[in-house]
N, C-alpha and C. Protein backbone atom coordinates (compact mmCIF):
# COMPACT_ATOMS: atom_id res chain seq x y z
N UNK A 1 -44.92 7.32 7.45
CA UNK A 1 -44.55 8.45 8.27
C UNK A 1 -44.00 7.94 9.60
N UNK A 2 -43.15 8.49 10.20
CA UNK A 2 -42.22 8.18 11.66
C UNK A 2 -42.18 9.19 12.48
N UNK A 3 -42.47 9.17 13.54
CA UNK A 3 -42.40 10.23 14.62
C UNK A 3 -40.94 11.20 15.18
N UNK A 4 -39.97 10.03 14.79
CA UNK A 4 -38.17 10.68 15.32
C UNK A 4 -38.78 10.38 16.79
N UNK A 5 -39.06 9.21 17.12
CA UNK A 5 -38.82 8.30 18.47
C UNK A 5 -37.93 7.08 17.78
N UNK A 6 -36.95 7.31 18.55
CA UNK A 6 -36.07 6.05 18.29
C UNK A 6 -36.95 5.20 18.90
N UNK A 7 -36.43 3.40 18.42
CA UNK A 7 -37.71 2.29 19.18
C UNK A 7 -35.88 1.72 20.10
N UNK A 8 -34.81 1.34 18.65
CA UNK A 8 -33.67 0.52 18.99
C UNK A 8 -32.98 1.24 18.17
N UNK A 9 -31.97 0.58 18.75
CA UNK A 9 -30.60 0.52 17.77
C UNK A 9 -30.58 -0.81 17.19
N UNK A 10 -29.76 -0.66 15.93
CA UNK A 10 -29.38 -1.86 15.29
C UNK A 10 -27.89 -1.45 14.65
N UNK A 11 -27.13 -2.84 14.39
CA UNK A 11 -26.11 -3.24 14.19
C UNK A 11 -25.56 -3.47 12.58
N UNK A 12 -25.28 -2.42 12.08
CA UNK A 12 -24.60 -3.10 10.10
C UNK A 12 -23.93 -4.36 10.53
N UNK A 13 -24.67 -5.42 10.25
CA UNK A 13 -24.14 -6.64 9.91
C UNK A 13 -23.18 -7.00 8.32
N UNK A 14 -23.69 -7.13 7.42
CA UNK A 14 -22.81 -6.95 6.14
C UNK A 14 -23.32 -5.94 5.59
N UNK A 15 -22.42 -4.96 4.31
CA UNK A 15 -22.49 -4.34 3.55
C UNK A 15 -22.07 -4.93 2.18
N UNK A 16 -22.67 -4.77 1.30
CA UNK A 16 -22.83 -5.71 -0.12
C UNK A 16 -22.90 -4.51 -0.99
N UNK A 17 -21.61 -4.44 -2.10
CA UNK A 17 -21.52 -3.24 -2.88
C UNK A 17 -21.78 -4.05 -4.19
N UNK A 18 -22.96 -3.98 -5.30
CA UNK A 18 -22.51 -4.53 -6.36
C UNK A 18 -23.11 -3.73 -7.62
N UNK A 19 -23.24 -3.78 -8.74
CA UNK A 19 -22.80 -2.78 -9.89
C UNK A 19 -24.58 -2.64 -9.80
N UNK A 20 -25.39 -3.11 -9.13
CA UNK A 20 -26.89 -2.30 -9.02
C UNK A 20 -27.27 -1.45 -7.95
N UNK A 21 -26.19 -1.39 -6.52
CA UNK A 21 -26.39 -0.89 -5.65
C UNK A 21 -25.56 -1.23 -4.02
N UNK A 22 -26.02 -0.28 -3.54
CA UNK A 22 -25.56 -0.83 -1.57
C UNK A 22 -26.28 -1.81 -1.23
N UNK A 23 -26.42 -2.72 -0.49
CA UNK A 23 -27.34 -3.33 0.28
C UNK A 23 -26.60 -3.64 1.71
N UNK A 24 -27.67 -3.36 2.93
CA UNK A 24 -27.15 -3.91 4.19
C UNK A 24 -28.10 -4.85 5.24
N UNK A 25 -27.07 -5.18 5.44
CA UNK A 25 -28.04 -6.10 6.70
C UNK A 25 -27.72 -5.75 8.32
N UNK A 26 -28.70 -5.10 8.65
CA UNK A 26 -29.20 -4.73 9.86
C UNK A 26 -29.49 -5.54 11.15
N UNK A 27 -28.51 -6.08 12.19
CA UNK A 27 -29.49 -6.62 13.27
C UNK A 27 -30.50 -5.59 13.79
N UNK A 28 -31.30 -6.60 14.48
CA UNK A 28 -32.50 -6.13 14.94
C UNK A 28 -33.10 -7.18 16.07
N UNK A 29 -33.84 -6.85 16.98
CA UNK A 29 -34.82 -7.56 17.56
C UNK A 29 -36.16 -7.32 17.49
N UNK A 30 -36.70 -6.74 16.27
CA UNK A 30 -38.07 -6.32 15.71
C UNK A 30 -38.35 -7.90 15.88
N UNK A 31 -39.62 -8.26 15.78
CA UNK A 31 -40.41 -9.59 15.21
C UNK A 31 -40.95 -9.09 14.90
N UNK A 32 -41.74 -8.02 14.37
CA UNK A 32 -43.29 -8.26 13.15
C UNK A 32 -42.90 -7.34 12.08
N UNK A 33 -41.30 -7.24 11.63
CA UNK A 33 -41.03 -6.93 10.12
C UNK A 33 -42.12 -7.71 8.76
N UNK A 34 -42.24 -7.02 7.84
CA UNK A 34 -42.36 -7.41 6.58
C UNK A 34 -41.76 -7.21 5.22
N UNK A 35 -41.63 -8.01 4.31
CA UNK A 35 -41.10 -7.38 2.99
C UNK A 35 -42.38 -6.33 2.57
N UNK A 36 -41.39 -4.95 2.10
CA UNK A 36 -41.74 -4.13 1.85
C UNK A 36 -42.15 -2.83 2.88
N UNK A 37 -42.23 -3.34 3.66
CA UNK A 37 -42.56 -2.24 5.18
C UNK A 37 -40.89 -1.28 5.33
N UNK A 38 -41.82 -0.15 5.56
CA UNK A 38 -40.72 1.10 5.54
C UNK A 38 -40.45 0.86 6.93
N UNK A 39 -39.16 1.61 7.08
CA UNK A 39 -38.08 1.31 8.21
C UNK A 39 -37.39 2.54 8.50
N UNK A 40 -37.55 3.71 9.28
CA UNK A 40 -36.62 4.53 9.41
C UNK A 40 -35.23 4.38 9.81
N UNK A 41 -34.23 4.30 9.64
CA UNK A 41 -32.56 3.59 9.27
C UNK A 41 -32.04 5.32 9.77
N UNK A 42 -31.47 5.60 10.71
CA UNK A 42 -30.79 6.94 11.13
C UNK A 42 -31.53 7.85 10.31
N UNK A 43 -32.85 8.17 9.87
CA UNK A 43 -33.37 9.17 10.01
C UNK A 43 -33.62 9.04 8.72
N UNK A 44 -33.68 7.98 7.71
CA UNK A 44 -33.90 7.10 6.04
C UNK A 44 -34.58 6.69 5.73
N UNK A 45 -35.78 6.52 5.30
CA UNK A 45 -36.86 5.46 5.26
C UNK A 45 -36.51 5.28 3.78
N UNK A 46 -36.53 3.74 4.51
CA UNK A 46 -35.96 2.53 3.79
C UNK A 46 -37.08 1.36 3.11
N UNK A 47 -37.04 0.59 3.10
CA UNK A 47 -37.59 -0.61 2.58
C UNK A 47 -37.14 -1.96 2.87
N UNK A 48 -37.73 -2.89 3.72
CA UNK A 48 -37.57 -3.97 3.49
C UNK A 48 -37.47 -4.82 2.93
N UNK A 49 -36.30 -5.76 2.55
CA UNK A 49 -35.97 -6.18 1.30
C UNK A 49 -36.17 -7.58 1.93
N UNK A 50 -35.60 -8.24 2.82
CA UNK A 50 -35.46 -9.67 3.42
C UNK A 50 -35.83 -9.68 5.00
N UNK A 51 -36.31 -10.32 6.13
CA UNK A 51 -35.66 -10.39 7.33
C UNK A 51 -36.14 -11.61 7.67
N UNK A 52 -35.50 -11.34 8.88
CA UNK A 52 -35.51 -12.74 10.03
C UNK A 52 -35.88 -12.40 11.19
N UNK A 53 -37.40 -12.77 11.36
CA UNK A 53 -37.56 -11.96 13.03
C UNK A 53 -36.70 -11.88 14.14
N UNK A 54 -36.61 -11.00 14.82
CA UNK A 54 -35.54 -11.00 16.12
C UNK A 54 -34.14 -11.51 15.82
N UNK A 55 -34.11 -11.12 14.44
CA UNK A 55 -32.26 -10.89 13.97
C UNK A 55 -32.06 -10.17 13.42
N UNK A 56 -32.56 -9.50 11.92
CA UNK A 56 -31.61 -8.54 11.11
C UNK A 56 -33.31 -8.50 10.09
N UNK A 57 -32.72 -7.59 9.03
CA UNK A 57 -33.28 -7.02 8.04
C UNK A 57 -32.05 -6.46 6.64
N UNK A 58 -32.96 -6.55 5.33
CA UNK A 58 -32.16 -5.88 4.35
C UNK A 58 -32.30 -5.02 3.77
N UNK A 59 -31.89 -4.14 3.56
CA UNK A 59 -32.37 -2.60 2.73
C UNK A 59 -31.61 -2.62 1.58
N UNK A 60 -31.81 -2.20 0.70
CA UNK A 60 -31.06 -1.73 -0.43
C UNK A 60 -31.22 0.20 -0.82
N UNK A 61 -30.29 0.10 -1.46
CA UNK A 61 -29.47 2.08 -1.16
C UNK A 61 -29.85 2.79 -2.47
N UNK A 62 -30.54 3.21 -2.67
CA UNK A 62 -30.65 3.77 -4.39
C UNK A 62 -29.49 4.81 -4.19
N UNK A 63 -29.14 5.21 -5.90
CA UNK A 63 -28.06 6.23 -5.79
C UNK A 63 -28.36 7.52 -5.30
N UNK A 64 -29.84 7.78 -5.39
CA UNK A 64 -30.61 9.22 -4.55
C UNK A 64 -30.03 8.86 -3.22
N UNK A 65 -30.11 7.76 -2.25
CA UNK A 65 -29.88 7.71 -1.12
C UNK A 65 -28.28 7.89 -0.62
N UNK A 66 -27.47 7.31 -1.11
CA UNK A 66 -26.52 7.20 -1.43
C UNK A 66 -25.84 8.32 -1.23
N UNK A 67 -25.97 9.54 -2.47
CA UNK A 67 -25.72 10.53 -2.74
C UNK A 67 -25.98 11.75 -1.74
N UNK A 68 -27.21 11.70 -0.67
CA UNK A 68 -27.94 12.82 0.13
C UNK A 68 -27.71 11.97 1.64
N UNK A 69 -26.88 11.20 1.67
CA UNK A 69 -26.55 10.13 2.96
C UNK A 69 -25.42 9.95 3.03
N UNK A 70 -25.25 9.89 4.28
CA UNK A 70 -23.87 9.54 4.65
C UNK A 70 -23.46 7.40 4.91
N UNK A 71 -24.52 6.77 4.25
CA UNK A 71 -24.68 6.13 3.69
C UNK A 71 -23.70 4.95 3.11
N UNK A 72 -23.25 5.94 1.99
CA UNK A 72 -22.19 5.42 1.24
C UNK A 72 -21.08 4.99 2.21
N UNK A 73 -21.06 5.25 3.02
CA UNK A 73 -19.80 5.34 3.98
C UNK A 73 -19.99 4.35 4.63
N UNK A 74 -20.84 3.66 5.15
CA UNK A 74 -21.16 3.11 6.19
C UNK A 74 -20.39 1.48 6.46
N UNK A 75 -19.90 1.00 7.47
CA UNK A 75 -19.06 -0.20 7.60
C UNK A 75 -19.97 -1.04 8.12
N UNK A 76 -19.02 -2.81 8.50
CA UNK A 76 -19.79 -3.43 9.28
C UNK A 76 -19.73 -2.96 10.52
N UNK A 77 -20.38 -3.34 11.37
CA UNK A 77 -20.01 -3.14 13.02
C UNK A 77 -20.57 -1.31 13.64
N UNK A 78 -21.09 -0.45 12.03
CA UNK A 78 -21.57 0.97 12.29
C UNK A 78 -22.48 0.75 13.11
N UNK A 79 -23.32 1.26 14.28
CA UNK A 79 -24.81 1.31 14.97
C UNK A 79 -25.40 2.20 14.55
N UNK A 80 -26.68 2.27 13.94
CA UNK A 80 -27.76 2.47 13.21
C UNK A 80 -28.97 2.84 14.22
N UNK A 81 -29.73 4.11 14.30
CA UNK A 81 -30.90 4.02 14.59
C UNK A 81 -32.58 3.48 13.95
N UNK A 82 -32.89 3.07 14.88
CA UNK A 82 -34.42 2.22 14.12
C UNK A 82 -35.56 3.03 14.44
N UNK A 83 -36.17 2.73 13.31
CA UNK A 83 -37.76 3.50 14.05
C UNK A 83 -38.70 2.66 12.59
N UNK A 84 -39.94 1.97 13.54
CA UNK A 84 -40.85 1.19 12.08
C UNK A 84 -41.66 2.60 12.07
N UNK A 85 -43.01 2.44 10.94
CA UNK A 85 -43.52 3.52 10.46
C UNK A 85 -44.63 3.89 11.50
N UNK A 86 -45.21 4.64 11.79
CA UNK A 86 -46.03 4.42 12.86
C UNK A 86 -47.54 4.31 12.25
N UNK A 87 -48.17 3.20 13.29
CA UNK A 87 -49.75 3.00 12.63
C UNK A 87 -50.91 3.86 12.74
N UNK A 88 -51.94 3.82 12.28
CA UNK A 88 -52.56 4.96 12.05
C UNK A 88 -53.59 5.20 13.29
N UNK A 89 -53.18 4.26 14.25
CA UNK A 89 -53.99 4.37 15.57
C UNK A 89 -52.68 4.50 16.44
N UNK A 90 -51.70 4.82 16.27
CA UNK A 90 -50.72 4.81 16.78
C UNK A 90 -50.82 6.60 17.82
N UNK A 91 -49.50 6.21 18.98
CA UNK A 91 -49.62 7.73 19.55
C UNK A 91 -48.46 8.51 18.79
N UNK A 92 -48.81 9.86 18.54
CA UNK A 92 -48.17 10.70 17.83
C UNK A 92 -47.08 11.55 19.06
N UNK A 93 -45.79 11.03 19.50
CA UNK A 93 -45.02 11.78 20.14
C UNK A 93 -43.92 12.26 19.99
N UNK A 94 -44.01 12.48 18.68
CA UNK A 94 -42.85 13.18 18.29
C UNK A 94 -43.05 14.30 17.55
N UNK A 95 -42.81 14.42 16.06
CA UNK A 95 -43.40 15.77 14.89
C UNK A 95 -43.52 14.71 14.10
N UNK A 96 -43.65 15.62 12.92
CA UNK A 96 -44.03 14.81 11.70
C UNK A 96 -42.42 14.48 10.92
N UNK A 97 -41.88 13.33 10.50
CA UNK A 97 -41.11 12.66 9.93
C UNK A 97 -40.90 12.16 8.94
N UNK A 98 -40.56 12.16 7.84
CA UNK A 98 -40.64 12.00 6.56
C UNK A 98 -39.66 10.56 6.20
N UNK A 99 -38.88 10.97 7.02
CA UNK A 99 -37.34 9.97 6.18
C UNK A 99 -36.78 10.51 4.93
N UNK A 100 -37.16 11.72 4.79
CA UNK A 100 -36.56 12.17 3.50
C UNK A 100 -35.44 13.21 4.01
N UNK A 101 -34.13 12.75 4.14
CA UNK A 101 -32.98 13.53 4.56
C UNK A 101 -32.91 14.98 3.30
N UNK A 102 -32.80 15.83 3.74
CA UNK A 102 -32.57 17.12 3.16
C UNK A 102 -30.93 17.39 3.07
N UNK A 103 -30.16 16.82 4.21
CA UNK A 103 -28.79 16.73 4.08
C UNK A 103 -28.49 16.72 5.92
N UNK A 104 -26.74 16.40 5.09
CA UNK A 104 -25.87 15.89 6.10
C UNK A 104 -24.89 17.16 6.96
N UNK A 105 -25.00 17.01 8.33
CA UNK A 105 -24.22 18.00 8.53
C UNK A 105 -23.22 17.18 10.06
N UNK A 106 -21.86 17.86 10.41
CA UNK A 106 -21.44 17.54 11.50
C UNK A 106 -21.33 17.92 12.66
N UNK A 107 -20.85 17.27 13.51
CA UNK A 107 -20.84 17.47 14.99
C UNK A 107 -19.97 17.98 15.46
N UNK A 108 -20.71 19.54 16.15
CA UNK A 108 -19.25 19.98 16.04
C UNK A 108 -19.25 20.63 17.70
N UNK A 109 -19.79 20.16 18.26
CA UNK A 109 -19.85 20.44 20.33
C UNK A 109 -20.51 19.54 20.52
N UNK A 110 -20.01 18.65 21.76
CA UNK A 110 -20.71 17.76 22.71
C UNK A 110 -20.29 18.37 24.24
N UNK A 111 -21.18 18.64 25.15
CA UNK A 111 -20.71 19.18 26.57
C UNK A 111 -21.98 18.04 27.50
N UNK A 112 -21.54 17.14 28.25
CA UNK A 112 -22.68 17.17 29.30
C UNK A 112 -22.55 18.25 30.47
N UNK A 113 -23.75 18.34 30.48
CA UNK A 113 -24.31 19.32 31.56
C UNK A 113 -24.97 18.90 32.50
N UNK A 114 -24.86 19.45 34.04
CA UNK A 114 -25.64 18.78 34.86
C UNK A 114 -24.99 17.92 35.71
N UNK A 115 -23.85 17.46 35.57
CA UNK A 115 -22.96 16.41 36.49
C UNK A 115 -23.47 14.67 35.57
N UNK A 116 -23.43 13.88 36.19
CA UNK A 116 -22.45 13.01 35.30
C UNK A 116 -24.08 11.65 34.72
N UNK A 117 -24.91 12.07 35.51
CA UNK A 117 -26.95 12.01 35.45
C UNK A 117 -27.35 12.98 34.14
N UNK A 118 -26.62 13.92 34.18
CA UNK A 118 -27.53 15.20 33.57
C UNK A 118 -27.33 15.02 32.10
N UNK A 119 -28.20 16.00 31.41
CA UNK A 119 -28.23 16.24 30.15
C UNK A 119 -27.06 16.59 29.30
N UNK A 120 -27.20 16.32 27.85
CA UNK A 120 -25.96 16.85 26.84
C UNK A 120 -26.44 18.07 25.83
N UNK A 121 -25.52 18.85 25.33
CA UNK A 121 -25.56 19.65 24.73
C UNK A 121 -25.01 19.37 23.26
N UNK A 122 -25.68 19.04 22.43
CA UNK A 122 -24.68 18.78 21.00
C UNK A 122 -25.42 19.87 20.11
N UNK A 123 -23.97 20.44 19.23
CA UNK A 123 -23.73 21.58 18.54
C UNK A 123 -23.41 20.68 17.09
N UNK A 124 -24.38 20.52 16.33
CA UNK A 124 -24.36 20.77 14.74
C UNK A 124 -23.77 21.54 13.63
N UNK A 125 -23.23 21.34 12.77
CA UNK A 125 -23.01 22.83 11.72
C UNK A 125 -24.40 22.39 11.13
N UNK A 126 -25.10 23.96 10.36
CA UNK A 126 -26.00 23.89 9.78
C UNK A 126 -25.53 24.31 8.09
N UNK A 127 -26.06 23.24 7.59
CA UNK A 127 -25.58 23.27 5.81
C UNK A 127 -26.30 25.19 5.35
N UNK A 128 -25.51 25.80 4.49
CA UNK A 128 -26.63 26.78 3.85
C UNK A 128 -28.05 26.28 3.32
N UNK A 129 -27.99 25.36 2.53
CA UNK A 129 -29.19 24.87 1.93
C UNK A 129 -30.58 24.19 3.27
N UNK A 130 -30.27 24.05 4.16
CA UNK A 130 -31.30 23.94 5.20
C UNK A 130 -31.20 25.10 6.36
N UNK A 131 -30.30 26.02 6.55
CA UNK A 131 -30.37 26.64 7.64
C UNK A 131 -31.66 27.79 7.82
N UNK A 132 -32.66 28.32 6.27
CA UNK A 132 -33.62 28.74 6.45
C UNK A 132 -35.01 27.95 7.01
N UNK A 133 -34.76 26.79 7.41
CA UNK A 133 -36.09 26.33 7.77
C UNK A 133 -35.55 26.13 9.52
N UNK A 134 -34.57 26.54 9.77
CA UNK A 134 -34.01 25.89 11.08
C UNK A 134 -34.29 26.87 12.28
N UNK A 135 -35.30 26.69 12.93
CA UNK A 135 -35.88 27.89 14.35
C UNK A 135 -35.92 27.88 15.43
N UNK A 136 -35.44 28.63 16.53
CA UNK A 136 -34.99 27.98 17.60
C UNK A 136 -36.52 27.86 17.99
N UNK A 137 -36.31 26.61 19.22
CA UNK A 137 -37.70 26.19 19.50
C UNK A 137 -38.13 25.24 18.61
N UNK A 138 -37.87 25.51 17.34
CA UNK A 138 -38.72 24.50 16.11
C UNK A 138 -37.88 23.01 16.24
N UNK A 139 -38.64 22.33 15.34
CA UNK A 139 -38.32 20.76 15.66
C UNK A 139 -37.39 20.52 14.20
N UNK A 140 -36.42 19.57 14.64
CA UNK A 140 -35.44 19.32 13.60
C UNK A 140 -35.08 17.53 14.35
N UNK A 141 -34.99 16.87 12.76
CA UNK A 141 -34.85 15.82 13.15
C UNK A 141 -33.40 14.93 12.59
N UNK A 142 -32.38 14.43 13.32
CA UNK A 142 -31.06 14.20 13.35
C UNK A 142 -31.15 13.08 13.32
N UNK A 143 -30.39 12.49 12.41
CA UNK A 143 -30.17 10.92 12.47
C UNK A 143 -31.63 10.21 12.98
N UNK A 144 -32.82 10.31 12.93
CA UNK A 144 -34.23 9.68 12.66
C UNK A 144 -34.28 10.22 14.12
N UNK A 145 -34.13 11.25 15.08
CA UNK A 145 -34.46 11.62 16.57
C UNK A 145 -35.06 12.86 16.69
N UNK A 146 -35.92 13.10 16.63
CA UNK A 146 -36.97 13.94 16.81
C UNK A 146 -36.78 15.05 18.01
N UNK A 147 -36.10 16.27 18.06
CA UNK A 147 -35.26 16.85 18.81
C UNK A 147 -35.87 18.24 18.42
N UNK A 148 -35.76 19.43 19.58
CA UNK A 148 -35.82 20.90 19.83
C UNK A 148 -34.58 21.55 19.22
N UNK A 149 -34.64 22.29 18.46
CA UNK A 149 -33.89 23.18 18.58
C UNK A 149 -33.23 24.20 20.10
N UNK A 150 -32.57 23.91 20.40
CA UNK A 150 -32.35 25.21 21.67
C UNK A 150 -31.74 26.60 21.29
N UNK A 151 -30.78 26.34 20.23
CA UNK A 151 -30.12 27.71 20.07
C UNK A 151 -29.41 27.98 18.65
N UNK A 152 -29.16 28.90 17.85
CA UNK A 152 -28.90 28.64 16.59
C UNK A 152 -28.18 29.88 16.11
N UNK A 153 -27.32 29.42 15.52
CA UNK A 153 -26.43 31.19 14.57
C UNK A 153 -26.51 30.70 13.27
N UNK A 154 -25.64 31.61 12.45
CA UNK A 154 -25.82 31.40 11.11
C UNK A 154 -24.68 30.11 10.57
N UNK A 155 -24.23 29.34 11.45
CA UNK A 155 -23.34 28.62 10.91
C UNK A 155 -23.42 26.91 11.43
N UNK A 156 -24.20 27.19 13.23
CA UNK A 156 -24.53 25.65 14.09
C UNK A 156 -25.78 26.05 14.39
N UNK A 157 -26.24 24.98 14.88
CA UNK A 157 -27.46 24.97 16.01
C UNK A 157 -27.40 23.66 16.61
N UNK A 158 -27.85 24.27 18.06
CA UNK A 158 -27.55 23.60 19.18
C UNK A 158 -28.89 22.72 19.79
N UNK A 159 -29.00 21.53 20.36
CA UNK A 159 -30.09 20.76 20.98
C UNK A 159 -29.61 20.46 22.39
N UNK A 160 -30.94 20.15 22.84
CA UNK A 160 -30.37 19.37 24.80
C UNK A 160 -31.05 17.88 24.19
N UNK A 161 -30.20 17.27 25.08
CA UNK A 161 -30.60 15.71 24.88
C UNK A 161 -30.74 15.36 27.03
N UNK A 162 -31.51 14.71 26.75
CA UNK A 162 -32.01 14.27 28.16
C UNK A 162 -31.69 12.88 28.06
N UNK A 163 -31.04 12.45 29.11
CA UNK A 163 -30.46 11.18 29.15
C UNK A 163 -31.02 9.92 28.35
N UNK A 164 -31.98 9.79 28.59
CA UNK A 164 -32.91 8.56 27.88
C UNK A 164 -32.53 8.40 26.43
N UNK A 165 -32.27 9.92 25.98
CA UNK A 165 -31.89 9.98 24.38
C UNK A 165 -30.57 9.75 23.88
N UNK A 166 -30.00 10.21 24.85
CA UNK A 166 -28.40 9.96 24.97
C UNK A 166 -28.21 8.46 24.83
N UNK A 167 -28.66 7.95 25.73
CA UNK A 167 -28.75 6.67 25.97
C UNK A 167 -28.93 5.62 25.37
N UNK A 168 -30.55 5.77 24.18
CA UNK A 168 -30.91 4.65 23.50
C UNK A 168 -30.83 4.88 22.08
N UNK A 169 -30.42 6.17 21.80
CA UNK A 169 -30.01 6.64 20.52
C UNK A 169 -28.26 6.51 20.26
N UNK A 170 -28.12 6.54 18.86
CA UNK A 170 -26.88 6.51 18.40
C UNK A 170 -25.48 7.88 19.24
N UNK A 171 -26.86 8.59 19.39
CA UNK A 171 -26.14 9.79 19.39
C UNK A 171 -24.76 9.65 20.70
N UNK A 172 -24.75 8.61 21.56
CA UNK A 172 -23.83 8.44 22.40
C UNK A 172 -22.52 7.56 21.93
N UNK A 173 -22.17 7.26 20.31
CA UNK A 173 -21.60 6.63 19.76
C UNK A 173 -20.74 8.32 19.16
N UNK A 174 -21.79 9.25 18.83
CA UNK A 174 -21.04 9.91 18.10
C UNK A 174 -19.64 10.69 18.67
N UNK A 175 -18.68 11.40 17.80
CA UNK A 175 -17.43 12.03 18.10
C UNK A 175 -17.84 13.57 17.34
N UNK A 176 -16.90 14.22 17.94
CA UNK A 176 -16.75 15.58 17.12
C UNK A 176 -16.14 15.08 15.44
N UNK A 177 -16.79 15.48 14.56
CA UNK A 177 -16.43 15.90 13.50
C UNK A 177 -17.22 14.37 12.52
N UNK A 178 -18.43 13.90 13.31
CA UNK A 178 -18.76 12.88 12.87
C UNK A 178 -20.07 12.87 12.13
N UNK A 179 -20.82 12.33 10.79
CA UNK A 179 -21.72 12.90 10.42
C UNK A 179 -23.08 12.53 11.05
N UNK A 180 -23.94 13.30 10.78
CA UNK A 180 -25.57 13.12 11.01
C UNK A 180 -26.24 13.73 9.92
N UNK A 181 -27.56 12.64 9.74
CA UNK A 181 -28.10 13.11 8.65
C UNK A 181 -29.34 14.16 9.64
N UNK A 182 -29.77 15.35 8.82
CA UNK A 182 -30.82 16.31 8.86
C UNK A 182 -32.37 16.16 8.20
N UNK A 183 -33.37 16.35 8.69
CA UNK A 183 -34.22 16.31 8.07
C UNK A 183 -35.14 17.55 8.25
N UNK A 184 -35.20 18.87 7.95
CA UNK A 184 -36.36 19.94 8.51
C UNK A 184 -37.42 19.19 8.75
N UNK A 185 -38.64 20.06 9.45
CA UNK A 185 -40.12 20.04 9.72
C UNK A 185 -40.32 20.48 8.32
N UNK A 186 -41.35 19.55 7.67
CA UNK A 186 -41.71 19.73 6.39
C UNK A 186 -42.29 20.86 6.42
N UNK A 187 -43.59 21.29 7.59
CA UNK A 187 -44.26 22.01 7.13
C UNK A 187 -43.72 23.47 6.48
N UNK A 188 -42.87 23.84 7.20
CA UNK A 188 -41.85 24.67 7.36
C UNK A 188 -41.80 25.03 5.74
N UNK A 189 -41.69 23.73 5.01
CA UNK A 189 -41.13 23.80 3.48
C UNK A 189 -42.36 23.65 2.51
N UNK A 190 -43.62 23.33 3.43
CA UNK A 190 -44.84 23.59 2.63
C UNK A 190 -45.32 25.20 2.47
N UNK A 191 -44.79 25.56 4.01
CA UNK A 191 -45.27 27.19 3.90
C UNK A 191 -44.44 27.91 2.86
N UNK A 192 -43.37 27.32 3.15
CA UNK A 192 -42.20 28.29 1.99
C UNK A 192 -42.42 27.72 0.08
N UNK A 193 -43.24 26.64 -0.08
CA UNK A 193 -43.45 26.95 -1.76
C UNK A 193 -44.66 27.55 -1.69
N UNK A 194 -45.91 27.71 -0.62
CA UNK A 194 -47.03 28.17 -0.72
C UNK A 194 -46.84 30.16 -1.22
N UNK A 195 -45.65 30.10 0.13
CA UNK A 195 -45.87 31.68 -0.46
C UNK A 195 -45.05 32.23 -1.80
């Protein structure tokens, strides 16, 4: 489980396409990776396949991932958000995080607000297939960043980003019309098979 606190960014070093799958290699300045330790990857939990402390890591892409990710796409030289899993004495400051992307949607308003210090405004489209779990106020998590809803219609919804996030997250790489993966608040989707 991951909170949607970014820790770093990391760097697609190579991408390796071969007839069993994606695989990439990630810089990093983690040191206490392991094989097999989950890795939130822009909002993905992944798996550790190889690393090298305080350089990189390898994931490999199943076609589920692939297919519900924007993923497939991805080059060398892309920047990647990181987040390891969090420990069970760990502080809880974010929501609850799955890494299980529900889907991909784009960017479709960036405004800073506030003068040139201040906060940003980024405007999402919301897919049909997730826009019933999506509430203003409620927590929605973008590319592995653990974010408020501020405002929402039947087609976007809107977040504030406070500099820090702007900053150490991907999200200051992004352009209009560029993707992000989505993940709802699960619970959201526990209440909805309960009833």
């Amino acid at each position: 489980m991951f909170t949607g606190i970014v820790e770093a960014t990391g760097e697609i070093h190579t991408v390796e396409d071969t007839e069993d799958g994606r695989r990439l290699r990630i810089g990093t300045d983690f040191a206490d990776l392991s094989h097999g330790q989950s890795i939130s990857v822009s909002g993905v939990c992944l798996t550790v396949e190889e690393h090298k402390d305080c350089e990189w890591f390898s994931v490999f892409l199943a076609e589920e991932t692939t297919d519900r990710t924007y993923f497939g796409d991805m080059r060398e030289g892309d920047v990647v958000n990181l987040e390891r899993a969090m420990p069970a004495d760990g502080r809880f400051d974010g929501h609850i995080v799955q890494g299980h992307v529900d889907g991909t949607a784009t960017v479709e308003g960036i405004e800073q607000v506030g003068g040139d210090d201040g906060d940003w405004r980024f405007t999402f489209s919301l897919p049909t297939d997730v826009e019933r779990y999506v509430v203003e106020k409620g927590s929605i998590t973008v590319d592995g960043i653990s974010l408020t809803v501020a405002d929402r219609d039947d087609e976007t919804m809107t977040v504030a980003i406070i500099p820090t996030t702007y900053d150490v997250t991907t999200l200051s790489e992004k352009a209009l019309g560029d993707p992000v993966h989505l993940e709802v608040d699960v619970v959201a989707k526990y209440v909805e098979q309960m009833l």
